[in-house]
C-alpha atoms as a PDB file:
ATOM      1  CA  UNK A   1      -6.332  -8.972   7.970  1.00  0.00           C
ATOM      2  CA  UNK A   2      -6.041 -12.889   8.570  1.00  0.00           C
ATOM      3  CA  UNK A   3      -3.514 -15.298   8.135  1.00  0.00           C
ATOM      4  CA  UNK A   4      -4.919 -16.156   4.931  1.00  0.00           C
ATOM      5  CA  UNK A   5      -4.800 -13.047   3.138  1.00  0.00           C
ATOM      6  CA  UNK A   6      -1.418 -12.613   4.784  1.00  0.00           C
ATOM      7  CA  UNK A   7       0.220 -15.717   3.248  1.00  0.00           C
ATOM      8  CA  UNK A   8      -1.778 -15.028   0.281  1.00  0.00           C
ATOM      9  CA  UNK A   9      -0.317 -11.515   0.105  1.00  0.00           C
ATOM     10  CA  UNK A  10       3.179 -12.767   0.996  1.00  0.00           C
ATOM     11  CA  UNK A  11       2.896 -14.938  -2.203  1.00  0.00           C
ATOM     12  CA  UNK A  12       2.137 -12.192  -4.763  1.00  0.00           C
ATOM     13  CA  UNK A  13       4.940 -10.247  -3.297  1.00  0.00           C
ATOM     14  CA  UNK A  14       7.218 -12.825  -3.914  1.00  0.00           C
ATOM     15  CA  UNK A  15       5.464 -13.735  -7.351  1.00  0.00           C
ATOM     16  CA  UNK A  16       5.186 -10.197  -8.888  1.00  0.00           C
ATOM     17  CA  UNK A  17       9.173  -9.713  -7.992  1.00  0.00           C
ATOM     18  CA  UNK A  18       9.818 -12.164 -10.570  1.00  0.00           C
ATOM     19  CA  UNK A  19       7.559 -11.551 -12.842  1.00  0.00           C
ATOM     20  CA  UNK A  20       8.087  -8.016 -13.641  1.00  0.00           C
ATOM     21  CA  UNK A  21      11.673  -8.261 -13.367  1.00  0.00           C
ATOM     22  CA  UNK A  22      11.431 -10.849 -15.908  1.00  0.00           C
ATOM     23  CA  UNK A  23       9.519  -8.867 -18.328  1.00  0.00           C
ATOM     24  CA  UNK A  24      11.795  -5.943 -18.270  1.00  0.00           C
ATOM     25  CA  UNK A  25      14.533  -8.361 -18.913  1.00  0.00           C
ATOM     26  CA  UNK A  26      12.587 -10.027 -21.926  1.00  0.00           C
ATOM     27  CA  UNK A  27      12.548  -6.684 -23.523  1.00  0.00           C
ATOM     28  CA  UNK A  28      16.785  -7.094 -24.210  1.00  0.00           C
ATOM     29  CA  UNK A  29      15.747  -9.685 -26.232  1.00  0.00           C
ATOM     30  CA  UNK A  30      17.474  -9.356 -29.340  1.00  0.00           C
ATOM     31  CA  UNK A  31      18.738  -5.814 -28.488  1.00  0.00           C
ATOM     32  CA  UNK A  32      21.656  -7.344 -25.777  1.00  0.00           C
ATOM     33  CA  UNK A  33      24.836  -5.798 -26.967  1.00  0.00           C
ATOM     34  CA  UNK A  34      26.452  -9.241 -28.041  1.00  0.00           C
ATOM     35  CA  UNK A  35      24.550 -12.341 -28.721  1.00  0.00           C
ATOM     36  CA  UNK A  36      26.049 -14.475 -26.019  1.00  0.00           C
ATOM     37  CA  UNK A  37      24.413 -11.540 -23.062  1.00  0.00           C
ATOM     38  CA  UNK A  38      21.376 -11.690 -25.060  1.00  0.00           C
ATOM     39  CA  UNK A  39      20.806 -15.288 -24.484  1.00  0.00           C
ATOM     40  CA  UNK A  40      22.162 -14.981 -21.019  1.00  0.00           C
ATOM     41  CA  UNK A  41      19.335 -12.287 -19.841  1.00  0.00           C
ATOM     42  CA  UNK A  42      16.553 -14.416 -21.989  1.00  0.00           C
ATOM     43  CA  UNK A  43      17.784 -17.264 -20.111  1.00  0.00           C
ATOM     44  CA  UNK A  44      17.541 -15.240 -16.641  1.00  0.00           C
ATOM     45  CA  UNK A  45      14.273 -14.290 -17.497  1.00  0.00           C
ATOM     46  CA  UNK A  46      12.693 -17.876 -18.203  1.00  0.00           C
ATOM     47  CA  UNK A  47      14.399 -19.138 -14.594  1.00  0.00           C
ATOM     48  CA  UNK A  48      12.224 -16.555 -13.344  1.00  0.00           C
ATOM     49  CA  UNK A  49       9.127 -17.173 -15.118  1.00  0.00           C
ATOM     50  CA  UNK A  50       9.503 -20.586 -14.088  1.00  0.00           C
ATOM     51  CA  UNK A  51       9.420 -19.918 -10.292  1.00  0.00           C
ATOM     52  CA  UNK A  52       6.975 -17.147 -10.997  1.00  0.00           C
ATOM     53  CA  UNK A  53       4.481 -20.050 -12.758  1.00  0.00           C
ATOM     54  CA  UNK A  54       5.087 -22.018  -9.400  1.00  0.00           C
ATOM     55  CA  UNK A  55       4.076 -19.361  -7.099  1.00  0.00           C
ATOM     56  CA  UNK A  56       0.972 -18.532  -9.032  1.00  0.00           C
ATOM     57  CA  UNK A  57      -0.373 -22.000  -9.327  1.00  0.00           C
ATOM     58  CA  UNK A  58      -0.105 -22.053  -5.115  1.00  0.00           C
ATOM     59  CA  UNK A  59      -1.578 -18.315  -5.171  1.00  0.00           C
ATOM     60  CA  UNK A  60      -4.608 -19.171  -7.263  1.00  0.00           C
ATOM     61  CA  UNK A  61      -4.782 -21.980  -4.391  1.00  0.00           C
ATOM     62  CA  UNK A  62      -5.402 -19.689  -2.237  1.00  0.00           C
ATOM     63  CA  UNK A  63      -7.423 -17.229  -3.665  1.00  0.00           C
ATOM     64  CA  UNK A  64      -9.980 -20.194  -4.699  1.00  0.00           C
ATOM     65  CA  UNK A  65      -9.802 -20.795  -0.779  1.00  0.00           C
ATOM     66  CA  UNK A  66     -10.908 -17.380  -0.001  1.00  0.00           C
ATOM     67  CA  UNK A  67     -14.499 -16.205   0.949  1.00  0.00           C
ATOM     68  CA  UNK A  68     -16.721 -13.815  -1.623  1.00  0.00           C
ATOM     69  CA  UNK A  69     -16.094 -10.958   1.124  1.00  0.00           C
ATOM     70  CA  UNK A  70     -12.086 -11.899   1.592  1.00  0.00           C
ATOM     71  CA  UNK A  71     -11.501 -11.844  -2.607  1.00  0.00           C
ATOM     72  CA  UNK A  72     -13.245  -8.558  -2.897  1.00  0.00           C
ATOM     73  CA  UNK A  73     -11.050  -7.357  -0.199  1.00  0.00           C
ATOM     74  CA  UNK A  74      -7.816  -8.687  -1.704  1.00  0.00           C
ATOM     75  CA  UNK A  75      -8.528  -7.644  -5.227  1.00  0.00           C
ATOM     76  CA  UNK A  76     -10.066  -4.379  -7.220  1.00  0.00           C
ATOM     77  CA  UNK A  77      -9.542  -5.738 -10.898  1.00  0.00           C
ATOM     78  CA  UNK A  78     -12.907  -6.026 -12.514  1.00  0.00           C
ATOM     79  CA  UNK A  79     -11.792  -8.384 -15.132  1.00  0.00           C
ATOM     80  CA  UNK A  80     -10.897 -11.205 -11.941  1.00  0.00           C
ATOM     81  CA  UNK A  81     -14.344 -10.461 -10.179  1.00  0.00           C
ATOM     82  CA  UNK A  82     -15.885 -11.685 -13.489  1.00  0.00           C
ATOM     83  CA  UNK A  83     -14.257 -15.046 -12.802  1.00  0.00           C
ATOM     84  CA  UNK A  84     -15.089 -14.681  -9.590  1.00  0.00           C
ATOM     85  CA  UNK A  85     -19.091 -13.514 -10.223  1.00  0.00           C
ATOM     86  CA  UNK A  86     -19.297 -17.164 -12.520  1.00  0.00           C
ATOM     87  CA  UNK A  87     -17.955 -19.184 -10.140  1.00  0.00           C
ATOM     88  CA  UNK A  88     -15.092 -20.431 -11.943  1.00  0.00           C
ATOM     89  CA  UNK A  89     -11.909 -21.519  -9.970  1.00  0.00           C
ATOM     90  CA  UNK A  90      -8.942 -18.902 -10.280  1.00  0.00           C
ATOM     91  CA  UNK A  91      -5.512 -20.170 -12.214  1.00  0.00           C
ATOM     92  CA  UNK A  92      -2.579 -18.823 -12.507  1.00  0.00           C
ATOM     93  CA  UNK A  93      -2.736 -17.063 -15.965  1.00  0.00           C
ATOM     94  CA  UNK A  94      -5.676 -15.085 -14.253  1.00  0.00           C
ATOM     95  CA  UNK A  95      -3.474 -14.080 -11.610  1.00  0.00           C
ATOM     96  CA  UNK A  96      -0.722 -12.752 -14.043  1.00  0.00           C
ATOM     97  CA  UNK A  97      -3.377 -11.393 -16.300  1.00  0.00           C
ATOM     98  CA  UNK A  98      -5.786 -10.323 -14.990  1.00  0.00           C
ATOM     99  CA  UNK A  99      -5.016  -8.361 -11.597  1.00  0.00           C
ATOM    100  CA  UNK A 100      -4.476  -4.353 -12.408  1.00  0.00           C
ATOM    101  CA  UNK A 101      -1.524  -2.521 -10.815  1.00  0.00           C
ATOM    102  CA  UNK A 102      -2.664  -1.514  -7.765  1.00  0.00           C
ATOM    103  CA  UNK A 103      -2.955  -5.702  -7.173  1.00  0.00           C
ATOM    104  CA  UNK A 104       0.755  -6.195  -8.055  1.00  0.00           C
ATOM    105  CA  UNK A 105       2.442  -6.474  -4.972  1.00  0.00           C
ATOM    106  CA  UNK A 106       5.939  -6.500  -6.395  1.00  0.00           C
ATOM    107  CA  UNK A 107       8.684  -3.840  -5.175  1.00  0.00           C
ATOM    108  CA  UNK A 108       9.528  -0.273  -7.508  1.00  0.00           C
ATOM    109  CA  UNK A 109      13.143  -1.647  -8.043  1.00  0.00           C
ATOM    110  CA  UNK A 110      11.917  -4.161 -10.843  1.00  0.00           C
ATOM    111  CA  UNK A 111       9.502  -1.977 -12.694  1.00  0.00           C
ATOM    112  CA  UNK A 112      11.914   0.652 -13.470  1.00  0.00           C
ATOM    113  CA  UNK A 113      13.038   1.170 -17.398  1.00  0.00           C
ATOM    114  CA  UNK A 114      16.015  -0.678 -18.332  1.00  0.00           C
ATOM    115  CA  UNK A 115      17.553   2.539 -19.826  1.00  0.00           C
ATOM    116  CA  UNK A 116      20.918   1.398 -20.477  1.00  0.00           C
ATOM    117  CA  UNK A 117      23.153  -1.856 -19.888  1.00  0.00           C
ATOM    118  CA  UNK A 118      24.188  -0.576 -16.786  1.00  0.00           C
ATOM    119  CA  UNK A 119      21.596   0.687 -15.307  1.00  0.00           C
ATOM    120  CA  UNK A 120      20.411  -3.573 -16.177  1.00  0.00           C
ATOM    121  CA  UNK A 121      23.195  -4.734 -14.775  1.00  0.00           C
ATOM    122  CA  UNK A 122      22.929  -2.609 -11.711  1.00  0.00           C
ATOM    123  CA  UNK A 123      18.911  -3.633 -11.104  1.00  0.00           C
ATOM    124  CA  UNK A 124      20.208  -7.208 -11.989  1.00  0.00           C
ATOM    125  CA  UNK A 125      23.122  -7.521  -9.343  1.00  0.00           C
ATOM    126  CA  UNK A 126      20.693  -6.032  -6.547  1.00  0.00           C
ATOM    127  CA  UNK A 127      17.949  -8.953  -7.262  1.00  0.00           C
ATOM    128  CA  UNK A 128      20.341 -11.573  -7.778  1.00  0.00           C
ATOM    129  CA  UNK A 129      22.268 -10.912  -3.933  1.00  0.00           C
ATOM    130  CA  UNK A 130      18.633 -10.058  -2.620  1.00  0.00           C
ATOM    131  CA  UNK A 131      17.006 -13.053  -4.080  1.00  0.00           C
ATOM    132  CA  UNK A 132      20.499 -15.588  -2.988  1.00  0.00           C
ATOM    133  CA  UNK A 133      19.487 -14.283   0.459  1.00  0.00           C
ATOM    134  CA  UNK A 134      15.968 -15.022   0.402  1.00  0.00           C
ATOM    135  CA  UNK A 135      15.569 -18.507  -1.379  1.00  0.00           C
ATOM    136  CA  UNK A 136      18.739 -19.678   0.990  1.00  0.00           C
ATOM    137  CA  UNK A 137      16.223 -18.691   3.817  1.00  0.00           C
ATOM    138  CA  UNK A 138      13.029 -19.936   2.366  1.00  0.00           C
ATOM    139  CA  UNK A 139      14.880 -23.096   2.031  1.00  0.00           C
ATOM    140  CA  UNK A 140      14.082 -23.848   5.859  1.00  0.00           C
ATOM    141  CA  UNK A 141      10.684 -22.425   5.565  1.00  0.00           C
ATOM    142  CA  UNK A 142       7.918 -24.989   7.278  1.00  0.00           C
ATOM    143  CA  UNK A 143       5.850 -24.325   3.690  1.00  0.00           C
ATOM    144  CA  UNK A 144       6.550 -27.004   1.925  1.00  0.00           C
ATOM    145  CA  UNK A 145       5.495 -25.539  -1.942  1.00  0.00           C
ATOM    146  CA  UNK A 146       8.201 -22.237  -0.592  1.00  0.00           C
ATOM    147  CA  UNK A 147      10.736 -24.554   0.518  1.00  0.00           C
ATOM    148  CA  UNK A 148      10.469 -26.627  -2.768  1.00  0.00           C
ATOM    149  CA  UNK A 149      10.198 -22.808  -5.102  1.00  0.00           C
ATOM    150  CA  UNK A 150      14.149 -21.872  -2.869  1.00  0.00           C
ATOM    151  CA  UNK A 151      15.596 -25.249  -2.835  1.00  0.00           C
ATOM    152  CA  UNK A 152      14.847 -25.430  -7.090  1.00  0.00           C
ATOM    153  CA  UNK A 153      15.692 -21.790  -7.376  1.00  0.00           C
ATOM    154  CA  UNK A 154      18.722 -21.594  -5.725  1.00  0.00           C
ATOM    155  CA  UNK A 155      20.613 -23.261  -8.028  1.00  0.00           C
ATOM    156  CA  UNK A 156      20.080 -20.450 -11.213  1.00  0.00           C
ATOM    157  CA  UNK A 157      20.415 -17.816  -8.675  1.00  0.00           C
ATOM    158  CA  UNK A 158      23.880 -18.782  -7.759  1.00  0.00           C
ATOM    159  CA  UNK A 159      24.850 -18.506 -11.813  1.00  0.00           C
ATOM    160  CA  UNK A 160      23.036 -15.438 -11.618  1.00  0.00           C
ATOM    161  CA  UNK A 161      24.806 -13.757  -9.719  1.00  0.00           C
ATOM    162  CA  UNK A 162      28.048 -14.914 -10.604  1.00  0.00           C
ATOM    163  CA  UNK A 163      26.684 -13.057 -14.140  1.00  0.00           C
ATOM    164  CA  UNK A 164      26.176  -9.803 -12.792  1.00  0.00           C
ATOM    165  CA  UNK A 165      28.193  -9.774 -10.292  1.00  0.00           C
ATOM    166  CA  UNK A 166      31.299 -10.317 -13.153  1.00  0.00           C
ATOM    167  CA  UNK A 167      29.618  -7.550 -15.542  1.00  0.00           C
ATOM    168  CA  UNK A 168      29.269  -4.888 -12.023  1.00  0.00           C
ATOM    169  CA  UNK A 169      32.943  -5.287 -11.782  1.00  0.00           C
ATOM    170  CA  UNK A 170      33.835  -5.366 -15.253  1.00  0.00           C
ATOM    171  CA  UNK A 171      32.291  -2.278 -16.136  1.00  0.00           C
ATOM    172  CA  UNK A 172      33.133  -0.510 -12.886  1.00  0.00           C
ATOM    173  CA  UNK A 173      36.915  -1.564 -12.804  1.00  0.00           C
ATOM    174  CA  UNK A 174      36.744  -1.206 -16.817  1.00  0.00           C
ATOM    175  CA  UNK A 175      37.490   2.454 -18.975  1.00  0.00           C
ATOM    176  CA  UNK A 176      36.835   5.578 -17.056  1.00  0.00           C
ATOM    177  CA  UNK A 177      33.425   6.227 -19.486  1.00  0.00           C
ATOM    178  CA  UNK A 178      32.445   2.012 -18.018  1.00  0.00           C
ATOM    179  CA  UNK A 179      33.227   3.151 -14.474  1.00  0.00           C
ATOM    180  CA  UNK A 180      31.152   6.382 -14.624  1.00  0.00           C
ATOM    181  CA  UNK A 181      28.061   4.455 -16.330  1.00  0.00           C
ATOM    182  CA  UNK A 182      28.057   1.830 -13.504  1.00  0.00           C
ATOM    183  CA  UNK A 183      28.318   4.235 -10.784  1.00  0.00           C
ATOM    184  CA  UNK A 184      25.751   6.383 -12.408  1.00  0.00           C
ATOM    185  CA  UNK A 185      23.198   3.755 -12.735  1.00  0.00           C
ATOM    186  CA  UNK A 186      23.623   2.098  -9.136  1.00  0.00           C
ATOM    187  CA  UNK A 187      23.620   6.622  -7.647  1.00  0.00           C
ATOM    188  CA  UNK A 188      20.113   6.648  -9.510  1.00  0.00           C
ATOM    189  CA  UNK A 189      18.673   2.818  -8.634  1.00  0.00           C
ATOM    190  CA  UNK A 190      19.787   2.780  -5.014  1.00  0.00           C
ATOM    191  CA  UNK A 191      16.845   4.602  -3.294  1.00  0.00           C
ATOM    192  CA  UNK A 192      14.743   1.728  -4.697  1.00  0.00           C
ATOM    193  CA  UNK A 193      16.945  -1.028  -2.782  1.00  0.00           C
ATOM    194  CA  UNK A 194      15.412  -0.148   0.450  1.00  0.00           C
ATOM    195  CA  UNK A 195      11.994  -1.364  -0.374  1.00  0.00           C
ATOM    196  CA  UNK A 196      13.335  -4.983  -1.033  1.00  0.00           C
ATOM    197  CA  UNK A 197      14.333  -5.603   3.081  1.00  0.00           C
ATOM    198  CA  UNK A 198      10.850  -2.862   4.400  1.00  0.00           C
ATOM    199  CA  UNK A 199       8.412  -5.028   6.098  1.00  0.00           C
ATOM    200  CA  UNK A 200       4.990  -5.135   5.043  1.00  0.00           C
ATOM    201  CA  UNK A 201       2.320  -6.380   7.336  1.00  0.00           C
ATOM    202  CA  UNK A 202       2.597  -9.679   5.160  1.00  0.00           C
ATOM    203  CA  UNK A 203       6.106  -9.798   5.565  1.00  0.00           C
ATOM    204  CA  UNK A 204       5.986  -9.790   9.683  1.00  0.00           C
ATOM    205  CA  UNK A 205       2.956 -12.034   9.598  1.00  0.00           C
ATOM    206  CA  UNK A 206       4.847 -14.754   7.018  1.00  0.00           C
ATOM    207  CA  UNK A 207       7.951 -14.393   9.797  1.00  0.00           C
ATOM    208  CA  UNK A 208       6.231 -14.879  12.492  1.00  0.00           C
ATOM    209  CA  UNK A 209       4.205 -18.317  11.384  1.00  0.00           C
ATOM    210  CA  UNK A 210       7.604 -19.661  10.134  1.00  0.00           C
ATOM    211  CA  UNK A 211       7.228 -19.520   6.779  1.00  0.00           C
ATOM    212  CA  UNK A 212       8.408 -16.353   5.708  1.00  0.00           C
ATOM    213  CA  UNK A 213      12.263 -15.046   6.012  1.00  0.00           C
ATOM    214  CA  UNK A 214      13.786 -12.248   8.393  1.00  0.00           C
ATOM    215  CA  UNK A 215      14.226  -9.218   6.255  1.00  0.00           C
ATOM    216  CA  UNK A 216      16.750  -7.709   9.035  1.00  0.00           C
ATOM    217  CA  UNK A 217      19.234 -11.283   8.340  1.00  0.00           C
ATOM    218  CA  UNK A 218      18.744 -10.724   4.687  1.00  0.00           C
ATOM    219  CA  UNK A 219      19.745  -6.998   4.558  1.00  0.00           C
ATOM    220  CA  UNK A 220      22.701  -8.215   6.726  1.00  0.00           C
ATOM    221  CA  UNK A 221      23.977 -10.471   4.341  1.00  0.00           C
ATOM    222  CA  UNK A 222      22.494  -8.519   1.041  1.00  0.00           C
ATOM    223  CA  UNK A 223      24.742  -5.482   2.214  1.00  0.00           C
ATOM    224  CA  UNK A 224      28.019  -7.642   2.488  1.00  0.00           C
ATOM    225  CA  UNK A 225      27.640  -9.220  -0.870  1.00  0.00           C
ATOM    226  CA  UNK A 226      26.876  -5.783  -2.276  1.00  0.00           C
ATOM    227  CA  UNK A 227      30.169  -4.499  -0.814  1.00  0.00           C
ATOM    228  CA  UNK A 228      32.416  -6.989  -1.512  1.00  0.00           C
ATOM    229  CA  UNK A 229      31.671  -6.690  -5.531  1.00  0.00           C
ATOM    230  CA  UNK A 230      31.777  -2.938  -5.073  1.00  0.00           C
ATOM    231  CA  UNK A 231      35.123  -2.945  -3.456  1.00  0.00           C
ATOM    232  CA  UNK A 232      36.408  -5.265  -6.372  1.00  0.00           C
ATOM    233  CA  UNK A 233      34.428  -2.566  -9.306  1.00  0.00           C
ATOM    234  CA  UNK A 234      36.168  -0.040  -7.619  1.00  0.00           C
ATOM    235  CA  UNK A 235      32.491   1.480  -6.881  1.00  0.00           C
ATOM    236  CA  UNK A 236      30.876   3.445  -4.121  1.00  0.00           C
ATOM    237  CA  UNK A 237      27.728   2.684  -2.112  1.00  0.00           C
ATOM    238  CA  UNK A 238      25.593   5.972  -2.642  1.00  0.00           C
ATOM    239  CA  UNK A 239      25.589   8.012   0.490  1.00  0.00           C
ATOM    240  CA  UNK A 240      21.642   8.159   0.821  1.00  0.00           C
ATOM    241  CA  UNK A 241      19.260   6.790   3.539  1.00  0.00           C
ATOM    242  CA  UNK A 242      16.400   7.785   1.839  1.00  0.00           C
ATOM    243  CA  UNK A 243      14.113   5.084   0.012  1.00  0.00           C
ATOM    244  CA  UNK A 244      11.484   4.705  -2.113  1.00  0.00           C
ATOM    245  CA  UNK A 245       8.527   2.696  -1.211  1.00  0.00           C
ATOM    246  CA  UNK A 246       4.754   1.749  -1.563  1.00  0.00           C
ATOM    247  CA  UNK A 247       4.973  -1.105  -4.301  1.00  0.00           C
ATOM    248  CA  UNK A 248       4.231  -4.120  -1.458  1.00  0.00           C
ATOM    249  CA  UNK A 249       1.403  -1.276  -0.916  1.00  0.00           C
ATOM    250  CA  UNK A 250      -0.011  -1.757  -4.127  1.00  0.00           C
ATOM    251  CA  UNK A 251       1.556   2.007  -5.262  1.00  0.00           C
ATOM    252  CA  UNK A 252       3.577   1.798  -7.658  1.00  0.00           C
ATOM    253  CA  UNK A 253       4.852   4.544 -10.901  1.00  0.00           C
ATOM    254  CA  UNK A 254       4.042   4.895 -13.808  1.00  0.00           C
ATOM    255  CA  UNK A 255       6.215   2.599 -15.317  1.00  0.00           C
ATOM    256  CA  UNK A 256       4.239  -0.687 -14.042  1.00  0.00           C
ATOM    257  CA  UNK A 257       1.369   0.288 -15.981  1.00  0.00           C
ATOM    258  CA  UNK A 258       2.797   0.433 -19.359  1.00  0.00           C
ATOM    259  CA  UNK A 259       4.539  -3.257 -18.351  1.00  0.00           C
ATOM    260  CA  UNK A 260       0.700  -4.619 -17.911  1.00  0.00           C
ATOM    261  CA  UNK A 261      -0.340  -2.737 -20.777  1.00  0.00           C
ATOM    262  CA  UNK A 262       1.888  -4.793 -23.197  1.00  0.00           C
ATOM    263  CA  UNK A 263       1.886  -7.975 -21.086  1.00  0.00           C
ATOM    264  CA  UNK A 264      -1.708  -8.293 -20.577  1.00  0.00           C
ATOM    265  CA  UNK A 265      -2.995  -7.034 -24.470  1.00  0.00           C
ATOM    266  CA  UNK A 266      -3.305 -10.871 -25.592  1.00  0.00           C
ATOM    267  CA  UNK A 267      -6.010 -12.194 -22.405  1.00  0.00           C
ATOM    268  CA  UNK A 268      -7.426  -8.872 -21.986  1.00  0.00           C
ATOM    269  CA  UNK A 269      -8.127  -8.038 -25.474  1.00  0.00           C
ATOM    270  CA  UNK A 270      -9.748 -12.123 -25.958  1.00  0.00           C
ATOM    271  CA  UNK A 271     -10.903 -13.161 -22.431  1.00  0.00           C
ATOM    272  CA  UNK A 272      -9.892 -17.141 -22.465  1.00  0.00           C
ATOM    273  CA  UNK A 273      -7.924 -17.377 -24.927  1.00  0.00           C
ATOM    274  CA  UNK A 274      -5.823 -20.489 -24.942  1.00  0.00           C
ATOM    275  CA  UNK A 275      -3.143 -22.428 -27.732  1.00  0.00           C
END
């Protein structure tokens, strides 16, 4: 695979993280246990459809820099080749829309159901410390549309965390029903974590050209922030090695496709449609 596809890959990896993290939060919308949490995860999720939007405008880039043979390699979705077969230029809403799940690129941690609060907060705090790590790396990456995605991003990520961070320990250090919830969730959510620092080919390749981040430094520091909150929730780091993985793959449960399902209905059901 080129450099091209790599970077391009690297992108929707990056990209699809966000987005289908944010559309699992969306769904607390108006179902957050007190209004003030409800705002605060519909406020999470718009910081990441914000950087998602950015990402997707410099994927579409990309893809409309790609050769016929290079796009059919990159994607399966019939609904993009049709853009593709009348010439037309790709945009982002195409790339959000109209991809199918074995395009999405993102990681199984994010797709997962939100089940309970818990088990929200607990897929919450892991993204927050993973994603700290990674836009304070990307900061110093030589891409300049990355660099400008980590320095902007940064800043909600910080108050992110903070967020979950307080709720992990709140709940863990809280009743003995809070503390069993929280450790419950984070027993049955940490053999997704792994994926988040496993190298794909697009990972190495956006590494080794500068503009990509060292998963090895970010696990480092990912596994320190995770312990230092634990230690304060009174929690335990799950005693398993063994992690799930495929989604950078394009393999992914079933889970993603009902996400698509709902979030693609509107574009897929009236090709075009705009406001």
């Amino acid at each position: 695979m080129n450099q091209n596809l790599h970077q391009l890959n690297y992108i929707l990896q990056l990209a699809d993280n966000l987005l289908i993290h944010a559309q699992r939060l969306g769904e607390w919308c108006g179902h957050g246990p007190i209004l003030e949490q409800d705002i605060a995860l519909t406020n999470t999720c718009l910081d990441h459809i914000g950087a998602t939007r950015s990402l997707y405008q410099y994927a579409a880039e990309l893809v409309n820099q790609l050769t016929p043979l290079e796009r059919q390699t990159m994607f399966t979705s019939p609904a993009l080749e049709q853009v593709f077969t009348k010439g037309l230029p790709a945009k982002e809403d195409d790339i959000a829309y109209l991809r199918d799940a074995w395009d999405f690129k993102n990681v199984l941690l994010v797709e997962q159901p939100n089940e309970d609060w818990a088990y929200t907060i607990a897929k919450c705090f892991f993204m927050d410390a993973y994603h700290l790590a990674l836009y304070s790396a990307l900061k110093s990456s030589n891409n300049s549309v990355l660099a400008g995605v980590a320095d902007k991003s940064l800043k909600e990520v910080k108050y992110h965390l903070k967020w979950s961070s307080e709720w992990v320990i709140r709940l863990g250090d809280g009743t003995e029903e809070s503390h069993e919830r929280m450790q419950t969730a984070i027993n049955e959510r940490w053999a997704y974590t792994g994926e988040l620092f496993q190298a794909s080919a697009a990972d190495v390749a956006a590494m080794e050209a500068g503009y990509g981040a060292d998963l090895c430094a970010l696990q480092t520091t990912w596994n320190a922030q995770v312990q230092s909150v634990f230690t304060l929730a009174k929690l335990s780091i799950p005693d398993n090695s063994w992690m799930q993985q495929g989604g950078k793959e394009g393999r992914h449960t079933e889970h993603l496709g009902y996400i698509l399902a709902e979030m693609q209905y509107l574009q897929r059901a009236y090709p075009g449609m705009e406001w």
